[in-house]
PDB file of N, CA and C in Angstrom:
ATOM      1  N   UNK A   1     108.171  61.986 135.984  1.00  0.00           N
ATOM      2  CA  UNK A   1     107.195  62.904 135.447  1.00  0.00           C
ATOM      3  C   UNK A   1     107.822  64.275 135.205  1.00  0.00           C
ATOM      4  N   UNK A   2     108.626  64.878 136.232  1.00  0.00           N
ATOM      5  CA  UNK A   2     109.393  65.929 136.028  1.00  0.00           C
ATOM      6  C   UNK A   2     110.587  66.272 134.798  1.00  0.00           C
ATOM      7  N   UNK A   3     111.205  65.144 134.455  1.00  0.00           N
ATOM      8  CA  UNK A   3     111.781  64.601 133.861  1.00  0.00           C
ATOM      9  C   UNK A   3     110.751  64.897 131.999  1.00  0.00           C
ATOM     10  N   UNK A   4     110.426  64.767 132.010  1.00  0.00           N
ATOM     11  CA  UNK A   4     109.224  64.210 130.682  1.00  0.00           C
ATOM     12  C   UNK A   4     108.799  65.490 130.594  1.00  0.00           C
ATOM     13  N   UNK A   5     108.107  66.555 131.132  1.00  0.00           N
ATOM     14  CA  UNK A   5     107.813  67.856 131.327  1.00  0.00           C
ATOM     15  C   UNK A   5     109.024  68.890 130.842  1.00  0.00           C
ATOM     16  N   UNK A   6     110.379  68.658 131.265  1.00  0.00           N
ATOM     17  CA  UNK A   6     111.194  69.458 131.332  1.00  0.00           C
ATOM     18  C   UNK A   6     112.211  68.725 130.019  1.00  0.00           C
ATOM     19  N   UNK A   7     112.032  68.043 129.233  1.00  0.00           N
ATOM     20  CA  UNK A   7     112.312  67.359 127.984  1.00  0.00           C
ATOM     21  C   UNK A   7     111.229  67.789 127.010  1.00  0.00           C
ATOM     22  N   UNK A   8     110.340  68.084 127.318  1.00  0.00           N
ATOM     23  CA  UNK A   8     108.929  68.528 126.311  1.00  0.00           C
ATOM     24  C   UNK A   8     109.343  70.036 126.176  1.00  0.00           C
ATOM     25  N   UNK A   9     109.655  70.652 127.040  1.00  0.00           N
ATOM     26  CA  UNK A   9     109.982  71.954 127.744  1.00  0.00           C
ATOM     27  C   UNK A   9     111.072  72.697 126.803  1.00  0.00           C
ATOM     28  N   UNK A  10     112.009  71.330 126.783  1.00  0.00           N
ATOM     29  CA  UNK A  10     113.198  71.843 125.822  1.00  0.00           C
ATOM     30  C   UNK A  10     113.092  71.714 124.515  1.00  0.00           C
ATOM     31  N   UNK A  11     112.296  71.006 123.702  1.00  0.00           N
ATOM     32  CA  UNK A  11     112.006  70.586 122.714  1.00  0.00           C
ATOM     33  C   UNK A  11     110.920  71.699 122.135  1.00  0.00           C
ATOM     34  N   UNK A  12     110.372  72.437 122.538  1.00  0.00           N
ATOM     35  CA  UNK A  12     109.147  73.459 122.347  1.00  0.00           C
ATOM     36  C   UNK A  12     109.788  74.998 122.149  1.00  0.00           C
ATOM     37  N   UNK A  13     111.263  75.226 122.907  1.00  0.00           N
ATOM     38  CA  UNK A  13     112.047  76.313 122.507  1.00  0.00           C
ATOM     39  C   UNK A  13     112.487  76.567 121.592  1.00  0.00           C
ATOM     40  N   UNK A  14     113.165  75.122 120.811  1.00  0.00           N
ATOM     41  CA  UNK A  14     114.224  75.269 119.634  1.00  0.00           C
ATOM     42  C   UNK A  14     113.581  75.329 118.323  1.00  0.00           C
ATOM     43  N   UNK A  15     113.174  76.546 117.737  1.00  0.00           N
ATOM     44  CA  UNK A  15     112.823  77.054 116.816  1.00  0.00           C
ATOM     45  C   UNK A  15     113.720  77.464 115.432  1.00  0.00           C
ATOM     46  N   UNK A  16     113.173  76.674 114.458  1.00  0.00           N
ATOM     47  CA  UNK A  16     114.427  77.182 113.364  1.00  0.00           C
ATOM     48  C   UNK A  16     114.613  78.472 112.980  1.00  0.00           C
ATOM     49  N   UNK A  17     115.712  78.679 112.313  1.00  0.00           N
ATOM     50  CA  UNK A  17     116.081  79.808 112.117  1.00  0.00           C
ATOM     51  C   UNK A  17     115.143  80.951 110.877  1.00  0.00           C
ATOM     52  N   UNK A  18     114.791  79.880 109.745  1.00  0.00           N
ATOM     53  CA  UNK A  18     113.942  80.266 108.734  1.00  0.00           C
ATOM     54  C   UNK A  18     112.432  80.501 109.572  1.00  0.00           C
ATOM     55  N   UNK A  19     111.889  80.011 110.500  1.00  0.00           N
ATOM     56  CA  UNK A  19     110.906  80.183 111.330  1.00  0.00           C
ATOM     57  C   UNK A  19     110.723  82.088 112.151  1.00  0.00           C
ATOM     58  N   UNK A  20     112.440  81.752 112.564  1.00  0.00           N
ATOM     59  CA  UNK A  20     112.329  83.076 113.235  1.00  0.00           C
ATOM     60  C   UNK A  20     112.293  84.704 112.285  1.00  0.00           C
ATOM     61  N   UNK A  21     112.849  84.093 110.959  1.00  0.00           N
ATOM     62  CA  UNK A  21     112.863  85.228 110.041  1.00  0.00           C
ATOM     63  C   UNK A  21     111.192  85.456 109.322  1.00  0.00           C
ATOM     64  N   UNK A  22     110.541  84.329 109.322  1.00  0.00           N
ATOM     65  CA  UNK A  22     109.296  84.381 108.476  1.00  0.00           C
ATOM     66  C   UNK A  22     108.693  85.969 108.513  1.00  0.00           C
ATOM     67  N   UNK A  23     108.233  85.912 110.185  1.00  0.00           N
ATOM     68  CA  UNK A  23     107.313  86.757 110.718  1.00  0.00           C
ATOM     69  C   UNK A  23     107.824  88.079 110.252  1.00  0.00           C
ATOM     70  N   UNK A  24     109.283  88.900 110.497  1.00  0.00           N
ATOM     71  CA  UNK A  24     109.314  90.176 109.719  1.00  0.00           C
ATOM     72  C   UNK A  24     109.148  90.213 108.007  1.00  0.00           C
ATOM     73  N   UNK A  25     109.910  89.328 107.705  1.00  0.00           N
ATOM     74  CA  UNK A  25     109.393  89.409 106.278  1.00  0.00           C
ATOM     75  C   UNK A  25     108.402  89.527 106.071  1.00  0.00           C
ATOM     76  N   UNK A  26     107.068  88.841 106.233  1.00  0.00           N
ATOM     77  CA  UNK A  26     105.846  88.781 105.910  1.00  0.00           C
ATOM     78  C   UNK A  26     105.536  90.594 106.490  1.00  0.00           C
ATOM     79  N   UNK A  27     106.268  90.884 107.195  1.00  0.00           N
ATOM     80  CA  UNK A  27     105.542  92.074 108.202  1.00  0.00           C
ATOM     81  C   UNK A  27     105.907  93.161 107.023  1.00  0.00           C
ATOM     82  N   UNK A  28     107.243  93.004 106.705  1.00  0.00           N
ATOM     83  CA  UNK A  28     107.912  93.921 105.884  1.00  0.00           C
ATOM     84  C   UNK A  28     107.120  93.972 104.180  1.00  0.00           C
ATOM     85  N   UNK A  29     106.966  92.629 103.880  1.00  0.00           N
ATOM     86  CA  UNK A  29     106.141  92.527 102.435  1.00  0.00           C
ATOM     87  C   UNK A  29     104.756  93.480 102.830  1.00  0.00           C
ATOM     88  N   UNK A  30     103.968  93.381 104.376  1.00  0.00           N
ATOM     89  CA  UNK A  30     102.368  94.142 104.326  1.00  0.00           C
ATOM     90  C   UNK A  30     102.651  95.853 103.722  1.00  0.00           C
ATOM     91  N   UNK A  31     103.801  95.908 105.006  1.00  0.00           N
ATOM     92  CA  UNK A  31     103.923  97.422 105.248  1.00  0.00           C
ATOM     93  C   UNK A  31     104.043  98.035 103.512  1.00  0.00           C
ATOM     94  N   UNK A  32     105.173  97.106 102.705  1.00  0.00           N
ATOM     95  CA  UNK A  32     105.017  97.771 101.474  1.00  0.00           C
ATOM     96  C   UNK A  32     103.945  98.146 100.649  1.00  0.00           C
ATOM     97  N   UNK A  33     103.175  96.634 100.689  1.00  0.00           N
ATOM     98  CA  UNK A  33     102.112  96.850 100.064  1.00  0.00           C
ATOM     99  C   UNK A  33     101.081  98.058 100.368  1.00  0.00           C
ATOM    100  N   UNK A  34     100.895  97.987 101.574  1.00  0.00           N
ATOM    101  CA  UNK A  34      99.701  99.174 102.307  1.00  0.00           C
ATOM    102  C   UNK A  34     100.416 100.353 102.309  1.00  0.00           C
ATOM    103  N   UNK A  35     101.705 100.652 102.578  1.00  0.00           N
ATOM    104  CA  UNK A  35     102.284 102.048 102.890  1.00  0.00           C
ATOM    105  C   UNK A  35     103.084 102.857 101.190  1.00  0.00           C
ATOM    106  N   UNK A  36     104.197 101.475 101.249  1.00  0.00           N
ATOM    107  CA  UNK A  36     105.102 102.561 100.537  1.00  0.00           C
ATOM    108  C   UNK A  36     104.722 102.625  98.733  1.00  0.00           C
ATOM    109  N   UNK A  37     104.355 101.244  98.633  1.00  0.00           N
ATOM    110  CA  UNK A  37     103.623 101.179  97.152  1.00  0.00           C
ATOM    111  C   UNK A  37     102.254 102.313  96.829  1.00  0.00           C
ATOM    112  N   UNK A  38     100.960 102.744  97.312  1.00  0.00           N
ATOM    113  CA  UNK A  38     100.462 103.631  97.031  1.00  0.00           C
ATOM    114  C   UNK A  38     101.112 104.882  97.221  1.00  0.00           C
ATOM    115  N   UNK A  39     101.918 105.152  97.856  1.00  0.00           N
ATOM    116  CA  UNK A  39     102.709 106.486  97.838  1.00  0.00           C
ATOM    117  C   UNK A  39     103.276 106.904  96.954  1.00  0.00           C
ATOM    118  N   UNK A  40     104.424 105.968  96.297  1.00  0.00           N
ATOM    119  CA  UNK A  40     105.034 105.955  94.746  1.00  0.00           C
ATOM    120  C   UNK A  40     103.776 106.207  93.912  1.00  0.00           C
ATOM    121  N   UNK A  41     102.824 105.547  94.026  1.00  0.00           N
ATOM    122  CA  UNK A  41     101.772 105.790  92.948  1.00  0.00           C
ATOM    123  C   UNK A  41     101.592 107.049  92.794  1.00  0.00           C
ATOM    124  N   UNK A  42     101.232 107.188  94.002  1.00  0.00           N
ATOM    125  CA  UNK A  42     100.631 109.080  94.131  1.00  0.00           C
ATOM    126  C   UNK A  42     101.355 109.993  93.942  1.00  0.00           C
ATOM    127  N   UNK A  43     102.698 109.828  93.859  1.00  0.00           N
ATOM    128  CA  UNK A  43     104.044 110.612  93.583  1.00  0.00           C
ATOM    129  C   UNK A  43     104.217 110.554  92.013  1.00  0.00           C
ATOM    130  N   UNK A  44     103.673 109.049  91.759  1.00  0.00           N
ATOM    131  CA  UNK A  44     103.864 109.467  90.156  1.00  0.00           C
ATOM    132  C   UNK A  44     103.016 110.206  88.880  1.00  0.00           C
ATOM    133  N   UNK A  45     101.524 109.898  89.526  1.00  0.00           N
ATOM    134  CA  UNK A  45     100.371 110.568  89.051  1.00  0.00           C
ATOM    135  C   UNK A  45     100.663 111.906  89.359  1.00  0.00           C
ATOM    136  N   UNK A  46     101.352 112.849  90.809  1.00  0.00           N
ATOM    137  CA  UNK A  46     101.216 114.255  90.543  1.00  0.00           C
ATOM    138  C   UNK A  46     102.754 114.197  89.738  1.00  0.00           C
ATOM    139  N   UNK A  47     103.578 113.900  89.351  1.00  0.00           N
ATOM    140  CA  UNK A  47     104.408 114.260  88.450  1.00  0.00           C
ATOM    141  C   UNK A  47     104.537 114.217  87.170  1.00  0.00           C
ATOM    142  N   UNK A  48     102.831 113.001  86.951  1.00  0.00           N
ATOM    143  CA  UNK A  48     102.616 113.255  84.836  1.00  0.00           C
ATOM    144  C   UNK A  48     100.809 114.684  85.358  1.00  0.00           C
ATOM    145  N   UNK A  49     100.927 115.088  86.288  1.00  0.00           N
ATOM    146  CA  UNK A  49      99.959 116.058  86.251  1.00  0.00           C
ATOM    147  C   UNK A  49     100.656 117.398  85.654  1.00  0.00           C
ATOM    148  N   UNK A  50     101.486 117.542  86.672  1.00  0.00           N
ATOM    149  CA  UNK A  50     102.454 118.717  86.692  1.00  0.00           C
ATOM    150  C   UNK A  50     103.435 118.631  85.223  1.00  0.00           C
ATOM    151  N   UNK A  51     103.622 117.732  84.771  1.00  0.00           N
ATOM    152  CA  UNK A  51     104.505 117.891  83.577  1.00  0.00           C
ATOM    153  C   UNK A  51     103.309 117.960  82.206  1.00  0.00           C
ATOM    154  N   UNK A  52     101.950 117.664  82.525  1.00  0.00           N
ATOM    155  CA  UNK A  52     100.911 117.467  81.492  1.00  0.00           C
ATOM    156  C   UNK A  52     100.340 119.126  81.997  1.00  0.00           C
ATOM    157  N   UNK A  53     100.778 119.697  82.354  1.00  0.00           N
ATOM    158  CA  UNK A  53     100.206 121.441  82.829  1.00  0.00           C
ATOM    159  C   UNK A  53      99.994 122.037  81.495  1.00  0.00           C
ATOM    160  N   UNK A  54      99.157 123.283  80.641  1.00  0.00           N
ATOM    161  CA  UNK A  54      99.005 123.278  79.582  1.00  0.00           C
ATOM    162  C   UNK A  54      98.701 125.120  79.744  1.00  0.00           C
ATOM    163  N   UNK A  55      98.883 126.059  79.049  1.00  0.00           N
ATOM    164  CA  UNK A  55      98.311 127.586  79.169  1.00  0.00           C
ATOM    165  C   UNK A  55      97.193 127.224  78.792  1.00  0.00           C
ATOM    166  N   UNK A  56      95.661 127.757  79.854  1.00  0.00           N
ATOM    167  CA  UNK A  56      95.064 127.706  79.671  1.00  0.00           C
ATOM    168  C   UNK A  56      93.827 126.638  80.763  1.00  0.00           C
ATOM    169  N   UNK A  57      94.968 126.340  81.599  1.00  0.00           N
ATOM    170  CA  UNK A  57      94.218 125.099  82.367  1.00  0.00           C
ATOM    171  C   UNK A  57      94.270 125.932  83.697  1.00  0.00           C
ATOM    172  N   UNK A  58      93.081 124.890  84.249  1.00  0.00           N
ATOM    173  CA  UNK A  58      92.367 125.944  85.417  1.00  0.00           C
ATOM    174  C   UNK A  58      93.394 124.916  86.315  1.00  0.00           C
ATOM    175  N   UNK A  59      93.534 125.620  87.342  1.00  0.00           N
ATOM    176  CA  UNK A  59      94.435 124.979  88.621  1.00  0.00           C
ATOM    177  C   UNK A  59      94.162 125.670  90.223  1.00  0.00           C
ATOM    178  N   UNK A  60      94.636 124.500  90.747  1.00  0.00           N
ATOM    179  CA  UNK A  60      94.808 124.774  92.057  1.00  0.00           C
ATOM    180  C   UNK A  60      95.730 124.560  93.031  1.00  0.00           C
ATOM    181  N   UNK A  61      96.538 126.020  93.672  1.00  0.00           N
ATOM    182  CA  UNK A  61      97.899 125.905  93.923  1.00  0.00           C
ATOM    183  C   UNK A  61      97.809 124.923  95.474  1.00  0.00           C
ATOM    184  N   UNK A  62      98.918 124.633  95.487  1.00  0.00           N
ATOM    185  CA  UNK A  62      98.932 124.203  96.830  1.00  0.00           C
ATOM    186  C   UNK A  62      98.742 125.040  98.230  1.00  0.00           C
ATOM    187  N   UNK A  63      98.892 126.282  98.321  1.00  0.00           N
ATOM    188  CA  UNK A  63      98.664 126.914  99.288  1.00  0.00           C
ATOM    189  C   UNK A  63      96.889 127.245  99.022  1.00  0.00           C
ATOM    190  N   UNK A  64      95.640 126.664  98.249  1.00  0.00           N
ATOM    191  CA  UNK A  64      94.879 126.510  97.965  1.00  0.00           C
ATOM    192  C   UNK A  64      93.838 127.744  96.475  1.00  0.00           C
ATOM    193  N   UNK A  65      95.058 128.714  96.262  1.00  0.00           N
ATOM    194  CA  UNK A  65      94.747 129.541  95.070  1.00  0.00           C
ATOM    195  C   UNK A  65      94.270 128.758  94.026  1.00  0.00           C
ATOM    196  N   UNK A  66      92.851 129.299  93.528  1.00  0.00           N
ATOM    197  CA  UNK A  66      92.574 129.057  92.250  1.00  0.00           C
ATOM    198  C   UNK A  66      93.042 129.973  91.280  1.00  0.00           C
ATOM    199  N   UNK A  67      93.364 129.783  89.861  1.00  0.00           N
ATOM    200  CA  UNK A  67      93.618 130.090  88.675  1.00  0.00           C
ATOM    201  C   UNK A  67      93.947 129.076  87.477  1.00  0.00           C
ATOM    202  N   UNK A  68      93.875 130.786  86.685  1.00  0.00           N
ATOM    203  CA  UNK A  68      94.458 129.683  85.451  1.00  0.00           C
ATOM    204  C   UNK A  68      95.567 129.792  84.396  1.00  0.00           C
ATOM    205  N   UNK A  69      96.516 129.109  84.042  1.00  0.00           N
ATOM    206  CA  UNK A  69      97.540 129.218  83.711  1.00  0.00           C
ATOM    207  C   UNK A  69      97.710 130.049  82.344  1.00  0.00           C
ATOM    208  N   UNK A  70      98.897 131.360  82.334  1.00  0.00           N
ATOM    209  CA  UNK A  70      98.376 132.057  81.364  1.00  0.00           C
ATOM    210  C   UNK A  70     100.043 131.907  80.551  1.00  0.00           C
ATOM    211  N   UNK A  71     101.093 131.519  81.296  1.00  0.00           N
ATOM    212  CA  UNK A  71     102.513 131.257  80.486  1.00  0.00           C
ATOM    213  C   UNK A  71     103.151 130.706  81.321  1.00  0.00           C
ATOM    214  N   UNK A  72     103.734 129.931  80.654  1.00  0.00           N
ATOM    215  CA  UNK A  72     104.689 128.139  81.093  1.00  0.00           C
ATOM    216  C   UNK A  72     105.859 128.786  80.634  1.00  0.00           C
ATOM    217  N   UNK A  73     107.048 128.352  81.608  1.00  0.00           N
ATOM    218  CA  UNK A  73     108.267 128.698  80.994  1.00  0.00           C
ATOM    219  C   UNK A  73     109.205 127.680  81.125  1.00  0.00           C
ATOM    220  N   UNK A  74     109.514 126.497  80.181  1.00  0.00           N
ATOM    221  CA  UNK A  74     109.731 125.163  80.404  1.00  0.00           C
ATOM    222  C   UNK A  74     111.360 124.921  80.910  1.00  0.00           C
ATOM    223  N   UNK A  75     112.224 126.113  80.472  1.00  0.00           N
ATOM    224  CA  UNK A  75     113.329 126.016  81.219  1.00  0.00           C
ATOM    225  C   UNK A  75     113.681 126.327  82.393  1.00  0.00           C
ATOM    226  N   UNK A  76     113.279 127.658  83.056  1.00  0.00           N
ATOM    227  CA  UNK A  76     113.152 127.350  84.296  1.00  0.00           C
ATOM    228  C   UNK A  76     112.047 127.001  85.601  1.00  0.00           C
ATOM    229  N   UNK A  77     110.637 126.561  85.072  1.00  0.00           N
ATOM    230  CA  UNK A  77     109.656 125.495  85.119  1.00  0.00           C
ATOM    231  C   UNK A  77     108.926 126.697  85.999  1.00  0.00           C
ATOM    232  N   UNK A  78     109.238 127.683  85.251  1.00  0.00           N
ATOM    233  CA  UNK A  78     107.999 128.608  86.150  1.00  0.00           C
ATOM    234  C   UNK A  78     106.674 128.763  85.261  1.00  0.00           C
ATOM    235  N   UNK A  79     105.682 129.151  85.964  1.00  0.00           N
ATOM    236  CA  UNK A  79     104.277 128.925  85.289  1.00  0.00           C
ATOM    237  C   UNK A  79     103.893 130.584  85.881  1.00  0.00           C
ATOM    238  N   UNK A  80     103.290 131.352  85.112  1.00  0.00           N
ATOM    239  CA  UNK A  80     102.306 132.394  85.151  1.00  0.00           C
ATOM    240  C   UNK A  80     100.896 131.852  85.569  1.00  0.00           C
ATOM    241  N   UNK A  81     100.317 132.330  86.467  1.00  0.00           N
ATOM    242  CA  UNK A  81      98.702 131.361  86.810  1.00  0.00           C
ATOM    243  C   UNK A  81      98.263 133.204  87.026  1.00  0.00           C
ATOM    244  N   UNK A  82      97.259 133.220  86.416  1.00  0.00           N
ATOM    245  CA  UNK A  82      96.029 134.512  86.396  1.00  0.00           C
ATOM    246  C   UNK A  82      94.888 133.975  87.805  1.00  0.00           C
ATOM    247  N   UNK A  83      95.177 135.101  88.657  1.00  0.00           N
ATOM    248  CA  UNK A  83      94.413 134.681  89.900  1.00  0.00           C
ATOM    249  C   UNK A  83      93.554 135.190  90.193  1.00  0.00           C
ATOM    250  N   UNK A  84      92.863 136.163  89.506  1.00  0.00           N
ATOM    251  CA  UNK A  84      91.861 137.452  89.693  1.00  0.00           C
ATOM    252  C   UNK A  84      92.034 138.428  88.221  1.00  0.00           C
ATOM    253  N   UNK A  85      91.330 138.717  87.689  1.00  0.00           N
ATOM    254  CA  UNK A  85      91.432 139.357  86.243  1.00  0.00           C
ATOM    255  C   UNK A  85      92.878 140.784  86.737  1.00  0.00           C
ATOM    256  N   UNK A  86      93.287 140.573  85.719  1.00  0.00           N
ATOM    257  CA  UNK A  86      94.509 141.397  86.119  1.00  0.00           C
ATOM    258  C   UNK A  86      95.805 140.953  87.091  1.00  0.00           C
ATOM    259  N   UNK A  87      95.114 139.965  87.910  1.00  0.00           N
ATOM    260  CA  UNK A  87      96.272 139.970  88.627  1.00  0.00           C
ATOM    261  C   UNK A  87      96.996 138.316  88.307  1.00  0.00           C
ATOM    262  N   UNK A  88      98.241 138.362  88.099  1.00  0.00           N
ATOM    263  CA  UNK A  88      99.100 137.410  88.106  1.00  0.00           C
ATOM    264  C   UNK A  88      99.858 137.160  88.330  1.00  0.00           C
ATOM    265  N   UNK A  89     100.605 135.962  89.203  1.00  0.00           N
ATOM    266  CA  UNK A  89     101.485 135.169  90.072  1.00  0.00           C
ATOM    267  C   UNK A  89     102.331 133.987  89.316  1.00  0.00           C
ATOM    268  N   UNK A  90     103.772 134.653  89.412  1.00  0.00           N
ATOM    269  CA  UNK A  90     105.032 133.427  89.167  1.00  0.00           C
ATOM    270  C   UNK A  90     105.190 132.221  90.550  1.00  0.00           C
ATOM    271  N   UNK A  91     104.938 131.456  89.658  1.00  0.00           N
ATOM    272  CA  UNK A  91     105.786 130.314  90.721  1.00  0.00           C
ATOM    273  C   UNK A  91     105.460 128.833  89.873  1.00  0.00           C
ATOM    274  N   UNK A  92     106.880 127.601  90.639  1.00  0.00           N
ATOM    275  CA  UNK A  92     107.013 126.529  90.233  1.00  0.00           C
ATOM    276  C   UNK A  92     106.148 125.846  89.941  1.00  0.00           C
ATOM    277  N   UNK A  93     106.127 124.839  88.912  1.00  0.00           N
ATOM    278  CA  UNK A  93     105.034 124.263  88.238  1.00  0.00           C
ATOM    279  C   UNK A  93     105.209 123.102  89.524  1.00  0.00           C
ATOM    280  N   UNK A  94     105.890 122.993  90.642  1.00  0.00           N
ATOM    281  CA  UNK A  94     105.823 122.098  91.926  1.00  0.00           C
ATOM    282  C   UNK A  94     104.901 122.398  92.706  1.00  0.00           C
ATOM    283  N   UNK A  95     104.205 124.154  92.840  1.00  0.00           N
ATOM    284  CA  UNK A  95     103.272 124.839  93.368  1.00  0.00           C
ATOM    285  C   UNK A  95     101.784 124.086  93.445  1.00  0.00           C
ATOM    286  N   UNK A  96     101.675 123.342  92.004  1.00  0.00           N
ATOM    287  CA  UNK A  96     100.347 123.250  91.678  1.00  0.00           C
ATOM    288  C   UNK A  96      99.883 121.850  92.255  1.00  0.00           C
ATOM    289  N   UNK A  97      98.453 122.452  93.317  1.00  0.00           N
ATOM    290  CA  UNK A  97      98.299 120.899  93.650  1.00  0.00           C
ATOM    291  C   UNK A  97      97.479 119.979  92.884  1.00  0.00           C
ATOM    292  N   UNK A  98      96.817 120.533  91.445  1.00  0.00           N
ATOM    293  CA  UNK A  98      95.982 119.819  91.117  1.00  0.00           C
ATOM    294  C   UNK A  98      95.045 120.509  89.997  1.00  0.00           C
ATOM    295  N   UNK A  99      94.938 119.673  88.477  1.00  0.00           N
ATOM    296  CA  UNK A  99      94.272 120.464  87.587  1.00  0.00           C
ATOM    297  C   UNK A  99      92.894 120.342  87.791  1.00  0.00           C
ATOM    298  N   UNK A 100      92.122 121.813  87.943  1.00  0.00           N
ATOM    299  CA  UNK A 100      90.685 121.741  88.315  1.00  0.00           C
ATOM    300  C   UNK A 100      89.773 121.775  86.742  1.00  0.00           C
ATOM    301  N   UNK A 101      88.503 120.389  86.610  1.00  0.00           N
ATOM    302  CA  UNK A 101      87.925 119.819  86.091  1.00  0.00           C
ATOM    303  C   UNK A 101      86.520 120.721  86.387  1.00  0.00           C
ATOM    304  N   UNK A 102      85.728 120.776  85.851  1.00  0.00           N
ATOM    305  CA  UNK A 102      84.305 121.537  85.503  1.00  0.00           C
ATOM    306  C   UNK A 102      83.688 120.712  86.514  1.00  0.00           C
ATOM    307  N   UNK A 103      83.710 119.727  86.731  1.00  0.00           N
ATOM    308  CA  UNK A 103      82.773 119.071  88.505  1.00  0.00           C
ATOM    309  C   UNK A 103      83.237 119.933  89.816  1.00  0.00           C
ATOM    310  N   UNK A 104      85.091 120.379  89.760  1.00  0.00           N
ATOM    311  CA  UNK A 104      85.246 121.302  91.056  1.00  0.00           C
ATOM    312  C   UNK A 104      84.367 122.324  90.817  1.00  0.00           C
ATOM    313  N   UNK A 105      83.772 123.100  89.882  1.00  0.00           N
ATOM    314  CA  UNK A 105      83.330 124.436  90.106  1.00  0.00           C
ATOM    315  C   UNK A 105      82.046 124.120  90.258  1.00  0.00           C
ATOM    316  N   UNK A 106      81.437 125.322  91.168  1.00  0.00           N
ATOM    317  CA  UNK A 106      79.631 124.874  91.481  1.00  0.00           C
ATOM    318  C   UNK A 106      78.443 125.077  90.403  1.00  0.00           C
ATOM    319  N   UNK A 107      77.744 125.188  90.995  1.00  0.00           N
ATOM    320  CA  UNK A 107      76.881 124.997  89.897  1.00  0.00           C
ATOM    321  C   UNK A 107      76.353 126.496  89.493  1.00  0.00           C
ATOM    322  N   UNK A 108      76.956 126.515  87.873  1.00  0.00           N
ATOM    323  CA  UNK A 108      77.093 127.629  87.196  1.00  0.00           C
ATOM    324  C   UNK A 108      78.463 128.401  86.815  1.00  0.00           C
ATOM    325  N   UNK A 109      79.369 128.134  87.556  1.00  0.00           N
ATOM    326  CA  UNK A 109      80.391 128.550  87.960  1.00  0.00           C
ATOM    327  C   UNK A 109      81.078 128.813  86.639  1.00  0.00           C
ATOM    328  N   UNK A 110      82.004 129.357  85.802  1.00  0.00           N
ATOM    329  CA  UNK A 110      82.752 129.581  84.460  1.00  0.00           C
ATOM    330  C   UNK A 110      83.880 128.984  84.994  1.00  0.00           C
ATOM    331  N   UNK A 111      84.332 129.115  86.525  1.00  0.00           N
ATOM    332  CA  UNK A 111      86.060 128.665  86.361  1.00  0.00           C
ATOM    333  C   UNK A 111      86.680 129.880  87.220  1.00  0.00           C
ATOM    334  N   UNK A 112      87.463 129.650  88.126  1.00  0.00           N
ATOM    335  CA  UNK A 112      88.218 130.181  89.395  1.00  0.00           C
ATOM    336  C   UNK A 112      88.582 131.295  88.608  1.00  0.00           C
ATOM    337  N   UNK A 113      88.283 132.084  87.355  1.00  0.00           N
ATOM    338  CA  UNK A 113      88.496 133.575  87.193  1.00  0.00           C
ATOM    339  C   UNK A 113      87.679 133.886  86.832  1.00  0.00           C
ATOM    340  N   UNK A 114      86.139 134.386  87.788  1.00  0.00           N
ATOM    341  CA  UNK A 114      84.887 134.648  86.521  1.00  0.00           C
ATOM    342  C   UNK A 114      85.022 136.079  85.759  1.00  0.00           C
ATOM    343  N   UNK A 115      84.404 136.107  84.669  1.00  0.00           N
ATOM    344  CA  UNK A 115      84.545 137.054  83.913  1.00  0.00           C
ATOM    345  C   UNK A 115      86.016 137.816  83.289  1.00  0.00           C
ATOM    346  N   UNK A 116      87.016 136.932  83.739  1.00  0.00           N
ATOM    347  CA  UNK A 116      87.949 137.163  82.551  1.00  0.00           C
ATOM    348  C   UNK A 116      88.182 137.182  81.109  1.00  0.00           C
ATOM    349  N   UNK A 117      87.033 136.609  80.624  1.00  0.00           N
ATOM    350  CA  UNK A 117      87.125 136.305  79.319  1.00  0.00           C
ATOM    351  C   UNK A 117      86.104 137.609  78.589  1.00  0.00           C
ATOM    352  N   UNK A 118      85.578 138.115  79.474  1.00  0.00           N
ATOM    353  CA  UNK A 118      84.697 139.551  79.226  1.00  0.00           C
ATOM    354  C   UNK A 118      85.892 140.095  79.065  1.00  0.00           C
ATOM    355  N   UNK A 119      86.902 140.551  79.905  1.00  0.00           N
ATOM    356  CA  UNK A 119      87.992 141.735  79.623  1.00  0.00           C
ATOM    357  C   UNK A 119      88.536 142.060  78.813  1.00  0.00           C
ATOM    358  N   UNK A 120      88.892 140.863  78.122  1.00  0.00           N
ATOM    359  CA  UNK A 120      90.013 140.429  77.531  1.00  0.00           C
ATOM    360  C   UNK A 120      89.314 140.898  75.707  1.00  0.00           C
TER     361      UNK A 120
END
């Protein structure tokens, strides 16, 4: 009986080799799918945002400034953004986290410079 137990025993260890690889692969195919594949996505959507930037488009910087873009300078990729009537800020078109759409502003709102277009 001991015998028969400890022959079953040995026979239940020896696992093939394609067996032992399955489990990371499969682990390694999830992680891409769930982790590193939407990331590329999202990396590529803000890089046709930022290259689709236009004078004239309302934005929002990454350190959370609203404005709106008043001169693009495509060689060395600096952008002019109007942040308050009169006042305006250089920096990389990498700055911008995101072009703001007429649903961000509340209700009534003209756009993260009100009454600039009176001044002018």
């Amino acid at each position: 009986m001991i015998q028969l137990i400890a022959q079953a025993s040995d026979q239940g260890q020896q696992a093939s080799p394609l067996g032992a690889l399955f489990f990371p692969v499969v682990l390694l195919g999830v992680m891409y799918l769930l982790m590193i594949r939407p990331q590329q996505r999202r990396v590529k959507r803000q890089r046709a945002m930022i290259e689709s930037l236009e004078v004239g488009d309302d934005v929002m910087t990454s350190g959370g400034i609203l404005g709106r873009i008043t001169d693009i300078n495509d060689d060395e990729g600096i952008l002019t953004v109007e942040i308050a009537p009169g006042t305006t800020v250089r920096m990389v078109r990498q700055g911008i986290a995101r072009r703001l759409v007429e649903e961000d502003y509340g209700d009534g709102d003209e756009g993260p410079i009100q009454g600039a277009d009176e001044q002018s």
